[in-house]
Protein backbone atom coordinates (compact mmCIF):
# COMPACT_ATOMS: atom_id res chain seq x y z
CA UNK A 1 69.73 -49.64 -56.64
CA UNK A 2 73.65 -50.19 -56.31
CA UNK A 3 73.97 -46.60 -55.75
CA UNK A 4 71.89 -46.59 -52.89
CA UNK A 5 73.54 -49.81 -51.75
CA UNK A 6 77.03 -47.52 -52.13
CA UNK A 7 78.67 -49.44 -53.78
CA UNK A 8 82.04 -48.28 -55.25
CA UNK A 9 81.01 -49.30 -58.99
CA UNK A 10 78.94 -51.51 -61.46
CA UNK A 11 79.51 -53.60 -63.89
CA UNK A 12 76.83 -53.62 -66.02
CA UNK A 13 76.08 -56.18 -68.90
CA UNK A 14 76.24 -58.85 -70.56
CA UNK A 15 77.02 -56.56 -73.58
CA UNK A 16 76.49 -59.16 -75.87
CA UNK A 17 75.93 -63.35 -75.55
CA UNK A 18 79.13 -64.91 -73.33
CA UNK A 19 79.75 -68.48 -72.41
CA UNK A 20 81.25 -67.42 -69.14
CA UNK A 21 78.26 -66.84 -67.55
CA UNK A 22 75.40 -69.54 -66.95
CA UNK A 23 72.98 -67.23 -65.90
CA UNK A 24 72.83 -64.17 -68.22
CA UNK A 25 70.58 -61.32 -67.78
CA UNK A 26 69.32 -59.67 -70.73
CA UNK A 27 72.07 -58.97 -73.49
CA UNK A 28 72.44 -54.92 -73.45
CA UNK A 29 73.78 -54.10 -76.48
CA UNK A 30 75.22 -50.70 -77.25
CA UNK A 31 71.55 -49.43 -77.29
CA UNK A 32 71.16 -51.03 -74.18
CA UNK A 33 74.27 -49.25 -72.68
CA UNK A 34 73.42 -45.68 -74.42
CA UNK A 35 70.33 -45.87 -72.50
CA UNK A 36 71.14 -46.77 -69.20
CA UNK A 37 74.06 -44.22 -68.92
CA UNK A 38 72.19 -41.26 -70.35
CA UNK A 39 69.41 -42.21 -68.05
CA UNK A 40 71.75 -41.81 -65.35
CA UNK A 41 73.16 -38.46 -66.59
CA UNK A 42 69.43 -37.47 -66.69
CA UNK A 43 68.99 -38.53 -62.78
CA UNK A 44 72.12 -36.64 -62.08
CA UNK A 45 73.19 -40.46 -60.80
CA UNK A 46 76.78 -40.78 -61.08
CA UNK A 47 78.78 -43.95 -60.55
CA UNK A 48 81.59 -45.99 -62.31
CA UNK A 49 80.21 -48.25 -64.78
CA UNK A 50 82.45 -51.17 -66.36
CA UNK A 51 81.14 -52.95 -69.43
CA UNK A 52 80.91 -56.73 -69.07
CA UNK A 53 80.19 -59.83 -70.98
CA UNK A 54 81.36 -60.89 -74.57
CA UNK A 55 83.30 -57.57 -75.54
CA UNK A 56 85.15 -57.98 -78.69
CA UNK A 57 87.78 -55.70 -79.55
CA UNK A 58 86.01 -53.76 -82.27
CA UNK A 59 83.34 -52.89 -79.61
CA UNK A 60 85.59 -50.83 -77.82
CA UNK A 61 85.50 -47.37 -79.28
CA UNK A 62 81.66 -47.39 -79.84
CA UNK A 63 81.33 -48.89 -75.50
CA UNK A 64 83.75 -45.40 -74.86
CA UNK A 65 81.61 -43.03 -76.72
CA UNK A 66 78.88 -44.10 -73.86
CA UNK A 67 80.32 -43.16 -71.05
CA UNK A 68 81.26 -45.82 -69.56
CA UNK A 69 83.95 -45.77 -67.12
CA UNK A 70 85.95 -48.60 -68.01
CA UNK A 71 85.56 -52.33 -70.04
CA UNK A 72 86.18 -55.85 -68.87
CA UNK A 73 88.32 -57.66 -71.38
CA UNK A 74 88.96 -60.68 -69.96
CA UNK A 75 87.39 -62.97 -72.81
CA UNK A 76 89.83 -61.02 -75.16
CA UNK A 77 92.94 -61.63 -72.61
CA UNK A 78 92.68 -65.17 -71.89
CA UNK A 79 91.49 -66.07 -75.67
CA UNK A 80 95.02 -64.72 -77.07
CA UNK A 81 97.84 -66.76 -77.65
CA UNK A 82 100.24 -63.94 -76.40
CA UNK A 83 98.44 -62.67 -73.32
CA UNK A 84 101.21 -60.00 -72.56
CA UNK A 85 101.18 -58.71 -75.97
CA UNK A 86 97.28 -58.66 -76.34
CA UNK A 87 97.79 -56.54 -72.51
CA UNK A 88 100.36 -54.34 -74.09
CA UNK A 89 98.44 -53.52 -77.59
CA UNK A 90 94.99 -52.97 -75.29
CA UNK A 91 96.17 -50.65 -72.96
CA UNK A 92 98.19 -48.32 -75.43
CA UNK A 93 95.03 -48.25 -77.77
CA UNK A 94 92.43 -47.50 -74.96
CA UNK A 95 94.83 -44.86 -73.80
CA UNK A 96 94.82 -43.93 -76.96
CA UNK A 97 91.23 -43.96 -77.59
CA UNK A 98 90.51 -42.39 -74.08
CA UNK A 99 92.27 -39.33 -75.13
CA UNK A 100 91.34 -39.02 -78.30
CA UNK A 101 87.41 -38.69 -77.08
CA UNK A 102 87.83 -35.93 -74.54
């Protein structure tokens, strides 16, 4: 439906349970994510998908071997007691992880 809409991207979850949200639609899961995106691939459907919704650091690799495009983090950021440094470590190890998959 979104691609049809054209939109530029989706974020698609809640990947697992998240206060943040009152209104949650049904938690994903990594099974939940492996499905949707090879479903996609299958449809020769391509858009940018961004996983959302209660993503805990040790999610991370497993959400990349899906295909996703890219992962919302926020929870993570703004639940550290040194935002910068949580920024920092994040974006060297998903850079890190990023190329390690291709």
């Amino acid at each position: 439906q979104r691609i049809e809409e054209r939109c530029d991207y989706v974020g698609l979850g809640p990947f697992r349970f998240t206060t943040t949200k009152a209104n949650l639609s049904p938690i994903l899961g990594l099974e939940g994510y492996t499905r949707i995106l090879s479903e996609l691939t299958n449809r020769h459907l391509s858009i940018p998908v961004y996983a959302i919704g209660g993503i805990l650091k040790e999610d991370v690799p497993a959400l990349i071997q899906t295909g996703v495009y890219g992962i919302a983090l926020s929870g993570m950021i703004t639940d550290a007691a040194d935002r910068a440094a949580r920024i920092d470590r994040k974006s060297t190890r998903l850079n890190s992880i990023t190329l390690e998959s291709r």
